[in-house]
PDB file of N, CA and C in Angstrom:
ATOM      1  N   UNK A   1     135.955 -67.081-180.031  1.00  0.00           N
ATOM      2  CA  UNK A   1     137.282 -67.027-180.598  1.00  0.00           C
ATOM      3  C   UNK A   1     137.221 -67.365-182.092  1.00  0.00           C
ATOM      4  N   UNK A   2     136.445 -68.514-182.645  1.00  0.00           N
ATOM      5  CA  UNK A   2     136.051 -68.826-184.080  1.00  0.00           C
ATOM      6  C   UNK A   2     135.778 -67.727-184.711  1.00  0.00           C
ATOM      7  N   UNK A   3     134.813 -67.073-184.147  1.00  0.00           N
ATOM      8  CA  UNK A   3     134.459 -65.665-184.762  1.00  0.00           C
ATOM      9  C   UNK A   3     135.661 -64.569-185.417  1.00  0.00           C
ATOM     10  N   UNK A   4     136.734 -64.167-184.194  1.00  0.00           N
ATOM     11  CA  UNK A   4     137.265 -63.198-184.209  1.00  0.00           C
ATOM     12  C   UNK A   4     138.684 -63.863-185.549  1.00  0.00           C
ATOM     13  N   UNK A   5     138.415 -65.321-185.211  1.00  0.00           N
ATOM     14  CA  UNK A   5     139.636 -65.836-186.200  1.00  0.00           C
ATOM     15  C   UNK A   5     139.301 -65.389-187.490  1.00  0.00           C
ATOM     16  N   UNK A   6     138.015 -65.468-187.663  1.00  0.00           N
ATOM     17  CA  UNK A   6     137.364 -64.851-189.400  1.00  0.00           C
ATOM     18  C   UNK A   6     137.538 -63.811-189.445  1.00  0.00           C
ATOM     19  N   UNK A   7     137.116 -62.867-188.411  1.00  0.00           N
ATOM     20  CA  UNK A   7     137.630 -61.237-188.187  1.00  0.00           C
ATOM     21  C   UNK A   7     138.905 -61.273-189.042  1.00  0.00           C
ATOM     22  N   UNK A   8     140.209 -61.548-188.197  1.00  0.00           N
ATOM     23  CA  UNK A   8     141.461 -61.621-188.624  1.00  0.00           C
ATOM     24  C   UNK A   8     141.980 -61.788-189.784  1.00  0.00           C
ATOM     25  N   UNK A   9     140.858 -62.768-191.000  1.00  0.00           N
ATOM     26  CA  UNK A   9     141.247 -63.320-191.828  1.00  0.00           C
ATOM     27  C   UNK A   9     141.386 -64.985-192.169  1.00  0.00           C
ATOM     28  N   UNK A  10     141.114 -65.268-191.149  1.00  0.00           N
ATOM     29  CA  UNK A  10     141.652 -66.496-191.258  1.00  0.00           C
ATOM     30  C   UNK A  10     140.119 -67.574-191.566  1.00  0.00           C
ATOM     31  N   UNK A  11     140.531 -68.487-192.239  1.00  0.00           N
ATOM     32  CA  UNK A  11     138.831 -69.337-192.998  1.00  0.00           C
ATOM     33  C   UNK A  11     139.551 -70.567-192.901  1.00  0.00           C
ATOM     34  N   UNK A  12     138.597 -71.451-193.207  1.00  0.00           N
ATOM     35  CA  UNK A  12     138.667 -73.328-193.295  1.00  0.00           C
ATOM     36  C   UNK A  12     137.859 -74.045-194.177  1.00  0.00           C
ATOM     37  N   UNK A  13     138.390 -72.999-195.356  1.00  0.00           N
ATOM     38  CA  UNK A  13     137.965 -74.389-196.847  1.00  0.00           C
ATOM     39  C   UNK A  13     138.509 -75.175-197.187  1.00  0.00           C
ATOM     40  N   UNK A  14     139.921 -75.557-196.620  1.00  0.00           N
ATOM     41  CA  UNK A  14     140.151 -76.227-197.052  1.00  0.00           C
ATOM     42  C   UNK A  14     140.935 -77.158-195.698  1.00  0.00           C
ATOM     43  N   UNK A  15     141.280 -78.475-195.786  1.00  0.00           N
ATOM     44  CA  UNK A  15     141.688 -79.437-194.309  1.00  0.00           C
ATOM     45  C   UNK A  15     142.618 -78.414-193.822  1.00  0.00           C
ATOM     46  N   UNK A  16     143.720 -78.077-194.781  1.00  0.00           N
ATOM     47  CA  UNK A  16     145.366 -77.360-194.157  1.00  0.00           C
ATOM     48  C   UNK A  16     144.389 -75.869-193.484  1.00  0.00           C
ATOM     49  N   UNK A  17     143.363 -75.346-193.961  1.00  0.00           N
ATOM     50  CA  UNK A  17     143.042 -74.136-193.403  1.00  0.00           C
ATOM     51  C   UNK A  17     142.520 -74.610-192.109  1.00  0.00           C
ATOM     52  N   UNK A  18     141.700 -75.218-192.105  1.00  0.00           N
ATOM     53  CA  UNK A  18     140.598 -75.746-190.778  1.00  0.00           C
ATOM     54  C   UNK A  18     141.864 -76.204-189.998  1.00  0.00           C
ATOM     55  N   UNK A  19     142.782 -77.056-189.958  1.00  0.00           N
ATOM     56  CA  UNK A  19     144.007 -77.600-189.575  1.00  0.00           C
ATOM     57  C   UNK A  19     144.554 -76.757-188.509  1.00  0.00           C
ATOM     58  N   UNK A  20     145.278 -75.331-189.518  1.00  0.00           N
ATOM     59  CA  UNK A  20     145.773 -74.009-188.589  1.00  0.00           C
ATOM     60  C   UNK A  20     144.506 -73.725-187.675  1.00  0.00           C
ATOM     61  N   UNK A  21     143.692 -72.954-188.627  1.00  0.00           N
ATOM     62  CA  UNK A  21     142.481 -72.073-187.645  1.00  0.00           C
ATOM     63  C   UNK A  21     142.073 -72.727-186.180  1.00  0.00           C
ATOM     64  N   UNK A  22     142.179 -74.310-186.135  1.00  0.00           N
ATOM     65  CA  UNK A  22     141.321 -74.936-185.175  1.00  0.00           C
ATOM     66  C   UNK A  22     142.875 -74.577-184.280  1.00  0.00           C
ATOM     67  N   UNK A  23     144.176 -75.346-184.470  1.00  0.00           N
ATOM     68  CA  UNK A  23     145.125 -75.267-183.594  1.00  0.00           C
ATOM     69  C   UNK A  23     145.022 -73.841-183.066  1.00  0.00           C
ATOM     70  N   UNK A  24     144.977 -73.028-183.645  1.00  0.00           N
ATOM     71  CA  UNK A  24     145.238 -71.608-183.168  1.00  0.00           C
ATOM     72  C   UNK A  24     143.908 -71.248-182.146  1.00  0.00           C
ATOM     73  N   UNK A  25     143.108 -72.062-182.545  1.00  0.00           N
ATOM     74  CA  UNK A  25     141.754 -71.914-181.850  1.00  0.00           C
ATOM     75  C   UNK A  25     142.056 -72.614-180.034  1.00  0.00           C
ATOM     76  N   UNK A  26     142.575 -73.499-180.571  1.00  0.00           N
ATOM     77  CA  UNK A  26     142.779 -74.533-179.208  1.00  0.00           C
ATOM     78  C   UNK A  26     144.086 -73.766-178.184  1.00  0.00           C
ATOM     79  N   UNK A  27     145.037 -72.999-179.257  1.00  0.00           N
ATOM     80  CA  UNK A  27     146.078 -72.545-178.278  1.00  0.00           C
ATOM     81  C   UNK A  27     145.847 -71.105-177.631  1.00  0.00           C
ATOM     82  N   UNK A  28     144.542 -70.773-178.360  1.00  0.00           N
ATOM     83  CA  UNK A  28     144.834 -69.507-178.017  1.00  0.00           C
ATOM     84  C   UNK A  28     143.506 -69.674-176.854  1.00  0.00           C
ATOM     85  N   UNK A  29     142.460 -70.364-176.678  1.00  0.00           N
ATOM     86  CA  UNK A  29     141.657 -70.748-175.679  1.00  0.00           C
ATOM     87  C   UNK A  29     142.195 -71.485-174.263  1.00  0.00           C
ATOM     88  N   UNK A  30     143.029 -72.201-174.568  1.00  0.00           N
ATOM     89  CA  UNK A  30     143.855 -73.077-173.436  1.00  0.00           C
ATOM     90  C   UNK A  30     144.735 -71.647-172.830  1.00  0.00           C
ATOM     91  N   UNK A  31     145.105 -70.742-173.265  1.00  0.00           N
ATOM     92  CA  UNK A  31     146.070 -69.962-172.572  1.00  0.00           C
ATOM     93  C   UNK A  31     145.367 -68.997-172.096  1.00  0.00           C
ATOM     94  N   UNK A  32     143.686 -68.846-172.337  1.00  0.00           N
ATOM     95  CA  UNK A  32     142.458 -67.912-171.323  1.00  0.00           C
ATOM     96  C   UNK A  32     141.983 -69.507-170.648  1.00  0.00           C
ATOM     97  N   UNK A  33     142.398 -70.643-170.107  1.00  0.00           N
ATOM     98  CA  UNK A  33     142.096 -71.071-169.429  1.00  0.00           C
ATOM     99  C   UNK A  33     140.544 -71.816-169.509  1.00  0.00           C
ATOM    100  N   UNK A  34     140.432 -71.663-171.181  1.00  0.00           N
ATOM    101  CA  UNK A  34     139.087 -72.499-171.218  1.00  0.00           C
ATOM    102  C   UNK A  34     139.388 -74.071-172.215  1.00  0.00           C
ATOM    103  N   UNK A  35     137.955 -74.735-171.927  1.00  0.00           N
ATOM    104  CA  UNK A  35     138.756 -75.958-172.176  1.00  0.00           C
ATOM    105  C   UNK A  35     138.309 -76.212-173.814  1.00  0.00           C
ATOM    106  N   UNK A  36     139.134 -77.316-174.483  1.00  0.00           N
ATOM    107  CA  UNK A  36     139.337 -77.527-175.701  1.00  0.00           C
ATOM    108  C   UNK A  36     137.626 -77.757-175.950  1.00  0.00           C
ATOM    109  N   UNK A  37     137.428 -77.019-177.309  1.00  0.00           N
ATOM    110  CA  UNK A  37     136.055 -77.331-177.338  1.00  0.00           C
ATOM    111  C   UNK A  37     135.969 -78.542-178.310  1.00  0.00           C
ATOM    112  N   UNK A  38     136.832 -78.995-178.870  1.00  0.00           N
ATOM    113  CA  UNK A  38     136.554 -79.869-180.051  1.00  0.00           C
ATOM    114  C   UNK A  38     137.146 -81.626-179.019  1.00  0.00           C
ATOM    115  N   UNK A  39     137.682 -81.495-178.043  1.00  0.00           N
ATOM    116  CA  UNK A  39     138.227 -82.660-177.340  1.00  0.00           C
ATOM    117  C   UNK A  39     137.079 -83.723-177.627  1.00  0.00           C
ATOM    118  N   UNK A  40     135.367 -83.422-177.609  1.00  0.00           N
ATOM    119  CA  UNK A  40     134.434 -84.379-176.916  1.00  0.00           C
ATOM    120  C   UNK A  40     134.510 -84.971-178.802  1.00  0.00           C
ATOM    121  N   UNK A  41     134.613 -84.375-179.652  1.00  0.00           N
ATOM    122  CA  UNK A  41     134.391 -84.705-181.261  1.00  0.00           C
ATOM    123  C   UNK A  41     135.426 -85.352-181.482  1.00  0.00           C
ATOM    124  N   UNK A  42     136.980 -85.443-180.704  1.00  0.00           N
ATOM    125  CA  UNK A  42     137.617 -86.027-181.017  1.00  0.00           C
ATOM    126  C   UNK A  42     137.846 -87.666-180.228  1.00  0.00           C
ATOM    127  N   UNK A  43     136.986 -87.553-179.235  1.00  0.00           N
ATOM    128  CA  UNK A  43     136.982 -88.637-178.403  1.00  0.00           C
ATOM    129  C   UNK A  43     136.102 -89.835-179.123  1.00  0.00           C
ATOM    130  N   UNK A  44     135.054 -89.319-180.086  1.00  0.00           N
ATOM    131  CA  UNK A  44     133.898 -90.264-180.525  1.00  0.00           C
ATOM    132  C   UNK A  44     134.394 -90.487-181.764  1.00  0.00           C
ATOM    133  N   UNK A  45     135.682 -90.076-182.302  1.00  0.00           N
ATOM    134  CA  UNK A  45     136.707 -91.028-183.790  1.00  0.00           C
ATOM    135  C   UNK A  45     137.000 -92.015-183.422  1.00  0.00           C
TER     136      UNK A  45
END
């Protein structure tokens, strides 16, 4: 899905970019039923 987000246009140079791209990453994976990939990176903050 990271991939196809660059396809689209969409990049993360900057926090507000990475910010969108990842949410859109997380909503659009949770609604094919796979699980958050960034959850385990956010558990070890």
């Amino acid at each position: 899905m990271h991939g196809f987000l660059h396809l689209i246009g969409y990049d993360h140079e900057t926090d507000d970019e990475a910010d969108e791209m990842e949410t859109l990453e997380r909503e659009i994976l949770a609604h094919l039923g796979i699980p958050d990939p960034y959850a385990d990176r956010e558990r070890m903050n």
